[in-house]
C-alpha atoms as a PDB file:
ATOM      1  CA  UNK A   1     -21.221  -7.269  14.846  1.00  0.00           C
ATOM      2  CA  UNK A   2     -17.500  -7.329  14.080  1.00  0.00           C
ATOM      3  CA  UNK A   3     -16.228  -6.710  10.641  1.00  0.00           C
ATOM      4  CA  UNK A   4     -14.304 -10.164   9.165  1.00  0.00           C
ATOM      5  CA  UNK A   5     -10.416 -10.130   9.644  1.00  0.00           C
ATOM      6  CA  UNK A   6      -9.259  -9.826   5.666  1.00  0.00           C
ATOM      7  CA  UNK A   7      -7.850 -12.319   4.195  1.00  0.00           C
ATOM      8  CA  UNK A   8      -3.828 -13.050   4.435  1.00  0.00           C
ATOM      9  CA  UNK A   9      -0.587 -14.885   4.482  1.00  0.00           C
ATOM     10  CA  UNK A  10       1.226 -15.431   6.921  1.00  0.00           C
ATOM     11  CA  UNK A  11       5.611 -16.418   6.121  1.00  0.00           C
ATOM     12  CA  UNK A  12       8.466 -17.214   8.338  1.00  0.00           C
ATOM     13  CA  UNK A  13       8.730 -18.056  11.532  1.00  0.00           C
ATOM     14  CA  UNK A  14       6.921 -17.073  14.612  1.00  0.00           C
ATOM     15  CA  UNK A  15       9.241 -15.805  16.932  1.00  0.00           C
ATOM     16  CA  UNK A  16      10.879 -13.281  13.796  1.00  0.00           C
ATOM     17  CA  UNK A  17       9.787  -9.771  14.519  1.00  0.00           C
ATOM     18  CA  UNK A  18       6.556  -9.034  12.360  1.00  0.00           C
ATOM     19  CA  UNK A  19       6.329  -7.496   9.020  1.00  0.00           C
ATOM     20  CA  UNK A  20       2.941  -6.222   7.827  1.00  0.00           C
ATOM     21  CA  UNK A  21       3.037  -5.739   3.813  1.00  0.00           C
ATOM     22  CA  UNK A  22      -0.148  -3.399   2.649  1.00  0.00           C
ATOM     23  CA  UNK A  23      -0.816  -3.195  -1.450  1.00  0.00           C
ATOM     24  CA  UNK A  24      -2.241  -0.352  -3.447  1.00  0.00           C
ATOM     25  CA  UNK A  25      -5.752   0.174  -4.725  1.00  0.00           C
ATOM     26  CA  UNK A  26      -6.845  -2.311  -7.411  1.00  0.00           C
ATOM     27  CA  UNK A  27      -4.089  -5.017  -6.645  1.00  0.00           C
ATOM     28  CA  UNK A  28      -4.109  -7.990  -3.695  1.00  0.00           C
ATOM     29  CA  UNK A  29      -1.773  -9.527  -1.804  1.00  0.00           C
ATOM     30  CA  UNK A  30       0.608 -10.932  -4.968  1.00  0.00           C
ATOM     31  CA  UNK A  31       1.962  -7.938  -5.466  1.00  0.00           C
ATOM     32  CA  UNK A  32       4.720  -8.765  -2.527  1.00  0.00           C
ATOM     33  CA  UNK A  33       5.722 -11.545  -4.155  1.00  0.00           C
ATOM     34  CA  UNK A  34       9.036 -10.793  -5.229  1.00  0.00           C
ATOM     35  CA  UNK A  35       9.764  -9.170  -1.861  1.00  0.00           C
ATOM     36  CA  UNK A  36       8.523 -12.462   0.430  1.00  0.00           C
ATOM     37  CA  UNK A  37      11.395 -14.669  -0.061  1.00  0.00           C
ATOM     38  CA  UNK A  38      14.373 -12.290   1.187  1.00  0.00           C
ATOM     39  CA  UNK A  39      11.705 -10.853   4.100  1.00  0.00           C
ATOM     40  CA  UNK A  40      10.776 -14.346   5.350  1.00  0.00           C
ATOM     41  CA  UNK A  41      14.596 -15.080   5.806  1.00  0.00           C
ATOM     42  CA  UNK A  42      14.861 -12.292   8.791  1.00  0.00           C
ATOM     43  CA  UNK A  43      11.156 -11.445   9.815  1.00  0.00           C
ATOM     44  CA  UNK A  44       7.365 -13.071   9.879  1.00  0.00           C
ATOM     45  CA  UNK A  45       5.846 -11.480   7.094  1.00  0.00           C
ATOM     46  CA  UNK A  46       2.100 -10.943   6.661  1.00  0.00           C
ATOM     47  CA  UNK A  47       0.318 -10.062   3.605  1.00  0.00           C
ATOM     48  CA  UNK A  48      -3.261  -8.903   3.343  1.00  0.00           C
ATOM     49  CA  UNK A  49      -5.858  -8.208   0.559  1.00  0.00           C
ATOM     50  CA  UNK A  50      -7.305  -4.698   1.617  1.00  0.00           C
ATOM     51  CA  UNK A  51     -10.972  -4.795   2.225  1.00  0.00           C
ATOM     52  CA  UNK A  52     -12.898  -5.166  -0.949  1.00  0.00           C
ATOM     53  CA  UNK A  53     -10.184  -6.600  -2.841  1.00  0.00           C
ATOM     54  CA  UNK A  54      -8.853  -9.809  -3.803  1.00  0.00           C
ATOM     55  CA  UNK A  55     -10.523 -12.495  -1.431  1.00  0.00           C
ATOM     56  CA  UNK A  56     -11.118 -10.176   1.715  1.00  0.00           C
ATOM     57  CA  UNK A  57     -14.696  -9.362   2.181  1.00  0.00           C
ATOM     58  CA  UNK A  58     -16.502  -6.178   0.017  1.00  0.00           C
ATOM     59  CA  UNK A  59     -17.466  -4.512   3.294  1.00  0.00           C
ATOM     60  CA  UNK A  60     -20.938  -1.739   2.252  1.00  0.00           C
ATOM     61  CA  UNK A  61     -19.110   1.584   1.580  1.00  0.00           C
ATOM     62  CA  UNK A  62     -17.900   3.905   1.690  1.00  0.00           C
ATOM     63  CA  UNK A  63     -14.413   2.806   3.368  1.00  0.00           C
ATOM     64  CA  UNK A  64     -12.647   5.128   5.097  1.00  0.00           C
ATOM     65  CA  UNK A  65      -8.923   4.961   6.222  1.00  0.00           C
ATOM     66  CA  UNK A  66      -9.580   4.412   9.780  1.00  0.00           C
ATOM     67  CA  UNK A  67     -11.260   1.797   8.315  1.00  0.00           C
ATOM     68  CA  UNK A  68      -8.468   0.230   6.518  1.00  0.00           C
ATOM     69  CA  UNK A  69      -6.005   1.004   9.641  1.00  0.00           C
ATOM     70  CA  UNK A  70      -8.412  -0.275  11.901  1.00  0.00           C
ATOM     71  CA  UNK A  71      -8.289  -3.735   9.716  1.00  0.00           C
ATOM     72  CA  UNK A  72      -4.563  -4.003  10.164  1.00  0.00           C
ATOM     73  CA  UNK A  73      -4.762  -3.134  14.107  1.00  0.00           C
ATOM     74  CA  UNK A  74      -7.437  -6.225  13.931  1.00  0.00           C
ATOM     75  CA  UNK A  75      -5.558  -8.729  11.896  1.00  0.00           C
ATOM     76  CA  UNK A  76      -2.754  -8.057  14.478  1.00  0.00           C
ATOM     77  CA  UNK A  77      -5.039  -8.597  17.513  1.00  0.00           C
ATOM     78  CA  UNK A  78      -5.916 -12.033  15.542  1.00  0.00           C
ATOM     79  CA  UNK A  79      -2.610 -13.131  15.182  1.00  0.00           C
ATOM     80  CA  UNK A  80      -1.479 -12.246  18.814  1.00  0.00           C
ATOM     81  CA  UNK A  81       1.196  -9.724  17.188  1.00  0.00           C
ATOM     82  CA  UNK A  82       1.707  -6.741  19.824  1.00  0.00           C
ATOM     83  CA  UNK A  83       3.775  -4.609  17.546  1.00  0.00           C
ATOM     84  CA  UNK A  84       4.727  -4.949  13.873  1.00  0.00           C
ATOM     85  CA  UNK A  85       6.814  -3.076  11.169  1.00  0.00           C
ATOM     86  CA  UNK A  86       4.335  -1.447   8.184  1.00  0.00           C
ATOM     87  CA  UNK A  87       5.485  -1.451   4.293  1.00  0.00           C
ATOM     88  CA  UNK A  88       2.805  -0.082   2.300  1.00  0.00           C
ATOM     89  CA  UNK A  89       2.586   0.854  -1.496  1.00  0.00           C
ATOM     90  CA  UNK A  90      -0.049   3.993  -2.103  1.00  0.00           C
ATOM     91  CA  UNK A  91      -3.118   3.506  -0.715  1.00  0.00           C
ATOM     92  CA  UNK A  92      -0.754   0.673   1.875  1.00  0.00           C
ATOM     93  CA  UNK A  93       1.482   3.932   2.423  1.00  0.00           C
ATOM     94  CA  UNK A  94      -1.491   6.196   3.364  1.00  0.00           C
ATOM     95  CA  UNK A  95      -2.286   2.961   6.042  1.00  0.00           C
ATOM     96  CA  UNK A  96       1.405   3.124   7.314  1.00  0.00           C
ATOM     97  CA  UNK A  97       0.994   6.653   7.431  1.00  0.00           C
ATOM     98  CA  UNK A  98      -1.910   6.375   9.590  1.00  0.00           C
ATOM     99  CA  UNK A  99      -1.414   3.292  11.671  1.00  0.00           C
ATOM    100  CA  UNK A 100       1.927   5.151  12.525  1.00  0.00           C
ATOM    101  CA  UNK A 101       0.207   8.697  13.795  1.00  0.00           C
ATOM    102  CA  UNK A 102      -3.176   6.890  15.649  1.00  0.00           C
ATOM    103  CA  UNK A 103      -1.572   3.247  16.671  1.00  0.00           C
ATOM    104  CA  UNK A 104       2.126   3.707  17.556  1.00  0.00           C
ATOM    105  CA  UNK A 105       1.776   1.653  20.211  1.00  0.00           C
ATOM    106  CA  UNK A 106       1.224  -1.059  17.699  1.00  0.00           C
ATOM    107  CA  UNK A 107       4.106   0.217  14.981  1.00  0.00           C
ATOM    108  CA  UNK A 108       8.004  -0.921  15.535  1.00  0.00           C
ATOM    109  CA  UNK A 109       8.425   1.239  11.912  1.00  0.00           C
ATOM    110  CA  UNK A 110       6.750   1.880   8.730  1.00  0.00           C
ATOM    111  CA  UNK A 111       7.838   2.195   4.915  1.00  0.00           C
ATOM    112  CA  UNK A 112       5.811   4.883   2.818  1.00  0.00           C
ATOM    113  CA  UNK A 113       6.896   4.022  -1.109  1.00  0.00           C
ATOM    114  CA  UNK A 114       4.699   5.742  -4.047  1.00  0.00           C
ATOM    115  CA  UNK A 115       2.230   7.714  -1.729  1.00  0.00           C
ATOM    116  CA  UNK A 116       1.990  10.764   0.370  1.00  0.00           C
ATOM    117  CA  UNK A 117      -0.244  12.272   3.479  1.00  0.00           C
ATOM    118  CA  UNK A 118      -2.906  13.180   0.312  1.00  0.00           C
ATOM    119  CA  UNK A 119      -3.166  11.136  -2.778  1.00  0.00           C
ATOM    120  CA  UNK A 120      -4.837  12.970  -5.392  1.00  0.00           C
ATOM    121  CA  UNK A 121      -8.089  15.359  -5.551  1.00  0.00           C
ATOM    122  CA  UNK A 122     -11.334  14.193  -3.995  1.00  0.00           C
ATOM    123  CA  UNK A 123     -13.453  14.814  -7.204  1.00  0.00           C
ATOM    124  CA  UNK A 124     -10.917  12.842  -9.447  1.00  0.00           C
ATOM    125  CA  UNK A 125     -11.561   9.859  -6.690  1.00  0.00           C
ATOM    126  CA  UNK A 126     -15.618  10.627  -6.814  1.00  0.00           C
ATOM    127  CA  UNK A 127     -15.571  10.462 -10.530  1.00  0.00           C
ATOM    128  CA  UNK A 128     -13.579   7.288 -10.489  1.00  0.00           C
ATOM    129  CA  UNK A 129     -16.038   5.206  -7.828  1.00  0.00           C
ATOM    130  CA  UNK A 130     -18.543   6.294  -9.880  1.00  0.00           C
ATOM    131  CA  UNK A 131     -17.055   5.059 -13.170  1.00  0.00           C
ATOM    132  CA  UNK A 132     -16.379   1.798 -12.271  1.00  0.00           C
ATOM    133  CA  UNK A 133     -19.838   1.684 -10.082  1.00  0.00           C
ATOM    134  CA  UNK A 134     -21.764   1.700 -13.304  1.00  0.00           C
ATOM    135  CA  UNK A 135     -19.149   0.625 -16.090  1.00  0.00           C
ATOM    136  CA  UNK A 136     -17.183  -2.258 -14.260  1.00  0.00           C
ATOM    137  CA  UNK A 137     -13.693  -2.157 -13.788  1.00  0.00           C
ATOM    138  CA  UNK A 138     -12.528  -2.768 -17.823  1.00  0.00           C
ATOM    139  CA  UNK A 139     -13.902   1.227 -17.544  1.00  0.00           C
ATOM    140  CA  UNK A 140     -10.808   2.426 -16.135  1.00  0.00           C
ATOM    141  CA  UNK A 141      -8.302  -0.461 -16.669  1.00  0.00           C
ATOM    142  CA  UNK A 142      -6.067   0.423 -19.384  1.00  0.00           C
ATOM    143  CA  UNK A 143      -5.555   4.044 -17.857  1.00  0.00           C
ATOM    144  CA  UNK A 144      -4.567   2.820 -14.669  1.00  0.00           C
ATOM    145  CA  UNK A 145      -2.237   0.153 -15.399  1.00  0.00           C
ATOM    146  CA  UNK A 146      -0.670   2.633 -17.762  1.00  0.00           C
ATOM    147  CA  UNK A 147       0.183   4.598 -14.729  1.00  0.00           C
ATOM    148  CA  UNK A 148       1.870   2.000 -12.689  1.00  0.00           C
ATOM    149  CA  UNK A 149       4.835   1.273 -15.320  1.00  0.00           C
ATOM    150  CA  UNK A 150       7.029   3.244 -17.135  1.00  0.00           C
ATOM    151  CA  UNK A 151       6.763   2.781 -20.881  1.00  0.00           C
ATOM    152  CA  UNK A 152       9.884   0.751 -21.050  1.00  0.00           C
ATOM    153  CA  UNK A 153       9.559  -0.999 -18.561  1.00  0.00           C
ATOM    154  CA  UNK A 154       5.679  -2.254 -19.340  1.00  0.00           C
ATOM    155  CA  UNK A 155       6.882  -2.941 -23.867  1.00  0.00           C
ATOM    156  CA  UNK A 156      10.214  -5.053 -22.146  1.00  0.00           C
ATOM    157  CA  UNK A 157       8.033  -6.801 -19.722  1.00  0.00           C
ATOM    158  CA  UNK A 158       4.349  -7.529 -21.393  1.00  0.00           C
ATOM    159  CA  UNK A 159       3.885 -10.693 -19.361  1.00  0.00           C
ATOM    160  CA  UNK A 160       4.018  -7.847 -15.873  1.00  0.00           C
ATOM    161  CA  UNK A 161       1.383  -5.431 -17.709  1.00  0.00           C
ATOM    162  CA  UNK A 162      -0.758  -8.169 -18.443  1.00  0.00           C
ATOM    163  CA  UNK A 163      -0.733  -9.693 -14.608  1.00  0.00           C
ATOM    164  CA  UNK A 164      -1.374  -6.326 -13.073  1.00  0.00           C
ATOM    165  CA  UNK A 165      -4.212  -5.565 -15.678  1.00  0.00           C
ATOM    166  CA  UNK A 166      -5.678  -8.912 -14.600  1.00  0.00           C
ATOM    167  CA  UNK A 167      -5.392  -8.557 -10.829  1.00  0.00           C
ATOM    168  CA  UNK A 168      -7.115  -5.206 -11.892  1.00  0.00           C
ATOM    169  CA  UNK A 169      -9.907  -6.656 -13.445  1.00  0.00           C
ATOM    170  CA  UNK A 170     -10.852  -9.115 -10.800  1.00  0.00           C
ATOM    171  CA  UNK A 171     -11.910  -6.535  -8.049  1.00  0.00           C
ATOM    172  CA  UNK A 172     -15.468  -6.353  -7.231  1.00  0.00           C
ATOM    173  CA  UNK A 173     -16.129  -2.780  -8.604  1.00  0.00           C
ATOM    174  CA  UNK A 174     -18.236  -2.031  -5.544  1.00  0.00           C
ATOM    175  CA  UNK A 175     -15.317  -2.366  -3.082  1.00  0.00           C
ATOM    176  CA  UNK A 176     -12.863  -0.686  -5.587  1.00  0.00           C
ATOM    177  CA  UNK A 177     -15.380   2.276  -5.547  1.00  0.00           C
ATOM    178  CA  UNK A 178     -15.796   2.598  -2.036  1.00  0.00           C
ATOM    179  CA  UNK A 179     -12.151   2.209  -1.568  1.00  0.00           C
ATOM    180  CA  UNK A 180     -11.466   5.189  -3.746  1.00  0.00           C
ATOM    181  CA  UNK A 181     -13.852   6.936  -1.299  1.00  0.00           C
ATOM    182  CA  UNK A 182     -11.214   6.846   1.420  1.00  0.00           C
ATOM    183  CA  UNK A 183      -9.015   7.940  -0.665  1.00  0.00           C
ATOM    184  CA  UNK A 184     -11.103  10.920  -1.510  1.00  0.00           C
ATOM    185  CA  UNK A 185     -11.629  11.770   2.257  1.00  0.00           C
ATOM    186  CA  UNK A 186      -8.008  10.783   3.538  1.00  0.00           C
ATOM    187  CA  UNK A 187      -6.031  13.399   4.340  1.00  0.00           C
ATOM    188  CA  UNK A 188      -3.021  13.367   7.235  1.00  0.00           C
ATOM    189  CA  UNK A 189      -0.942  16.046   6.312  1.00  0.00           C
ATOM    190  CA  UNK A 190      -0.973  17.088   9.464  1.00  0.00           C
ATOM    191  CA  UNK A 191      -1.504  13.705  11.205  1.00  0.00           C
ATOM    192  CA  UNK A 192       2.434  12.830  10.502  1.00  0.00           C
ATOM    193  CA  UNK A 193       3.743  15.624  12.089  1.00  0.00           C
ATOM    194  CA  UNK A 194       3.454  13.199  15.251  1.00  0.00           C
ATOM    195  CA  UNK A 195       5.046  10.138  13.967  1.00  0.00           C
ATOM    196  CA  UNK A 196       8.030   9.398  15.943  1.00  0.00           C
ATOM    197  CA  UNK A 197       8.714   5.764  14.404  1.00  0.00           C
ATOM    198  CA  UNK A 198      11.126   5.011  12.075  1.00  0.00           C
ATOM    199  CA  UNK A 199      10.128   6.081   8.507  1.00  0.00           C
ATOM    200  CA  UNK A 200      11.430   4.786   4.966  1.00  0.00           C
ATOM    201  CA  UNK A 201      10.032   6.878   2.685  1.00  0.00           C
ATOM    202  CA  UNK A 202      10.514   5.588  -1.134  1.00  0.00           C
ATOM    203  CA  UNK A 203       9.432   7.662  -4.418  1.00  0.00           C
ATOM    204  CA  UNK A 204       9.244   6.780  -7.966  1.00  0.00           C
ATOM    205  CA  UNK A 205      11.506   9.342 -10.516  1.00  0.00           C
ATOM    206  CA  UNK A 206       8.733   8.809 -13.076  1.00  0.00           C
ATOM    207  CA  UNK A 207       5.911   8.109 -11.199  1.00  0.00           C
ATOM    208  CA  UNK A 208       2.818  10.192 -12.364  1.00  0.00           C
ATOM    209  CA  UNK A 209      -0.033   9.271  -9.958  1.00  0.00           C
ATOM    210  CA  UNK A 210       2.026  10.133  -6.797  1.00  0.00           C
ATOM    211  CA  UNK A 211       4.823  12.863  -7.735  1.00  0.00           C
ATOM    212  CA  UNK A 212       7.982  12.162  -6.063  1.00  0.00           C
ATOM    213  CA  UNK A 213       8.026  15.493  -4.764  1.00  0.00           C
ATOM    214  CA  UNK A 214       4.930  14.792  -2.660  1.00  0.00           C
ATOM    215  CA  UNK A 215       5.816  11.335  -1.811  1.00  0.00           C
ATOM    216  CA  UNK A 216       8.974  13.614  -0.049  1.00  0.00           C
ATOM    217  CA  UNK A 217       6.634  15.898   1.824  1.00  0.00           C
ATOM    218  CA  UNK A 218       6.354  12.564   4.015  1.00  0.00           C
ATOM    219  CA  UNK A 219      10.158  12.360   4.964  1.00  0.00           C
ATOM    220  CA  UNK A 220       9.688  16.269   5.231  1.00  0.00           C
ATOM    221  CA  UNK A 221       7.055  16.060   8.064  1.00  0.00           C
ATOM    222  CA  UNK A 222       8.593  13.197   9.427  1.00  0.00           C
ATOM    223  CA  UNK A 223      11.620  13.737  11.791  1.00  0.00           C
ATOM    224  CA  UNK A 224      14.553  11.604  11.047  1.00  0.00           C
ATOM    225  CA  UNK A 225      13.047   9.777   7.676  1.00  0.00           C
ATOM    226  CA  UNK A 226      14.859   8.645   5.266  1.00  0.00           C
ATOM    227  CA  UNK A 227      14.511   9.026   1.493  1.00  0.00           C
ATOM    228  CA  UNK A 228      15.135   7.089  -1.526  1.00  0.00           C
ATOM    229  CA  UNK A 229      14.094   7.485  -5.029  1.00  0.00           C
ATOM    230  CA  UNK A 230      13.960   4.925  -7.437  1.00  0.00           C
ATOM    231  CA  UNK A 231      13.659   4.824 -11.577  1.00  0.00           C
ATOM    232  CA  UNK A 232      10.109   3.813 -11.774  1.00  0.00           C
ATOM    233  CA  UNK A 233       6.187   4.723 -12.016  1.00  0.00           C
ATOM    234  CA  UNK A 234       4.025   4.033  -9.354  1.00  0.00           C
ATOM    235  CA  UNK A 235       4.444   0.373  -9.023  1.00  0.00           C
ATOM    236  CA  UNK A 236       8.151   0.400  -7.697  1.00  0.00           C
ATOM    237  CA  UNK A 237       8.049  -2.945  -5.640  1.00  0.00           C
ATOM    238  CA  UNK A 238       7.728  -4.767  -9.020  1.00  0.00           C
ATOM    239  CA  UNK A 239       9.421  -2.337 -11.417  1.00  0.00           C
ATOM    240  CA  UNK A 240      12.622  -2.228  -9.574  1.00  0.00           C
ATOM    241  CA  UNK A 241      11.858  -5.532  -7.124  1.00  0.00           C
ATOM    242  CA  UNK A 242      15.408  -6.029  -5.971  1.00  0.00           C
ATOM    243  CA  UNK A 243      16.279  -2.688  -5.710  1.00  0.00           C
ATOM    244  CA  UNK A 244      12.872  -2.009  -3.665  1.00  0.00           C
ATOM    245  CA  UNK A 245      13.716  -4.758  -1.560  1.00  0.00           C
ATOM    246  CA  UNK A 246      16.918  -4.007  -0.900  1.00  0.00           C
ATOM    247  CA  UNK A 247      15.968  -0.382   0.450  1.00  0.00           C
ATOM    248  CA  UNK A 248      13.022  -2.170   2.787  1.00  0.00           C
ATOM    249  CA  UNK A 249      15.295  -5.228   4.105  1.00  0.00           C
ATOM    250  CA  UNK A 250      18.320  -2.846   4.775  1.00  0.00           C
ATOM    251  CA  UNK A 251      15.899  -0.233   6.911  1.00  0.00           C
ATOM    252  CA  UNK A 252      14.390  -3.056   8.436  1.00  0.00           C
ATOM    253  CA  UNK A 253      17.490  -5.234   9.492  1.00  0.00           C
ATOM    254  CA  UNK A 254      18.935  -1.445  11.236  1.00  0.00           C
ATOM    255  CA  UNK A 255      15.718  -0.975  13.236  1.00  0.00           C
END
């Protein structure tokens, strides 16, 4: 039996060259929308709700990141895309990351921001799943969201906090868990040492949950990626949305 395409949106025009945008853990496809608008004007953009989040199916777990990489490979096959560009926000930049080393074939370029070939510690991910497995998500809510802004940026802009804490909230916990089981398993530090597609690689100054200096140990393994850092936490699409999109339109307009 094959597993349901995830849910998505498709923007622009059909002949544009395709632009697959892939969000972090505990978020859906909204995330992007600050960045649609200027994409849409130069490329067919697709947005996706990972599996177990937002309205994609909750798959049984554990997930595993061929498993989310093998979603994006499908969602291509069902749009009749051959070959698409890959921006992808933590968990979406591990996909990138992975799509890029086991699918070139199927990658014109990717853009890594707030993530690295390793996100975190495996027992930190295990605890989490198993938090929010018998708590709910409300269990880990406040800390997380905490995370994703900088302090300033989350007391100047309440209304953002509160959206992200509410797109939070309405995961199913069970695909949140077994999402943070890939994420416990994942690990392609040595995987991108073959990537030979173009590579934006984007870091947050103050992001805590992904370090810059690991987020640069992608452009590192990567031959001929490029770097930028930008003043945020981990959510740096939203925190710094022109400047983010500037960075990914620019990379993607000289590929």
């Amino acid at each position: 039996m094959s597993t349901p395409i995830v849910h998505h949106e498709v923007t622009g025009e059909p002949e544009q060259p395709a632009v697959v945008l892939s969000n972090s853990l505990g978020t859906n496809l909204r995330l992007w929308d600050a960045q649609v608008p200027a994409l849409a004007e130069h490329f067919r953009v697709i947005r996706y709700d990972s599996r177990g989040h937002g309205r994609s199916p909750v798959e049984p777990g554990p997930y595993s990141i061929e498993d989310l990489g093998g979603d994006v490979v499908a969602l291509l096959d069902h749009l009749g895309i051959d070959r698409a560009y890959v921006v992808g926000i933590s968990i979406g930049g591990l996909t990138a990351q992975y799509l890029a080393a086991a699918h070139p074939d199927r990658v014109r370029g990717i853009v890594v921001a707030n993530s690295a070939p390793r996100l975190g510690q495996p027992d930190a991910w295990r605890d989490r799943a198993q938090r929010v497995t018998t708590e709910g998500m409300a269990a880990v809510a406040t800390g997380v969201v905490q995370k994703w802004l900088t302090t300033a940026y989350a007391r100047d802009h309440p209304e953002t906090e509160a959206w992200l804490t509410d797109m939070l909230l309405a995961n199913d916990p069970s695909g949140y868990a077994a999402t943070c089981s890939a994420l416990a398993r994942a690990d392609l530090r040595e995987a991108i040492r073959s990537v030979t597609v173009p590579t934006l690689v984007i870091g947050g100054a103050a992001d805590t949950s992904v370090e810059p200096q690991d987020t640069r140990t992608v452009a590192e393994a990567v031959r001929g990626a490029i770097y930028h850092e930008l003043p945020t936490a981990h959510i740096s699409n939203v925190e710094a949305a022109d400047d983010f999109t500037r960075l990914v339109l620019g990379f993607l307009l000289s590929g």
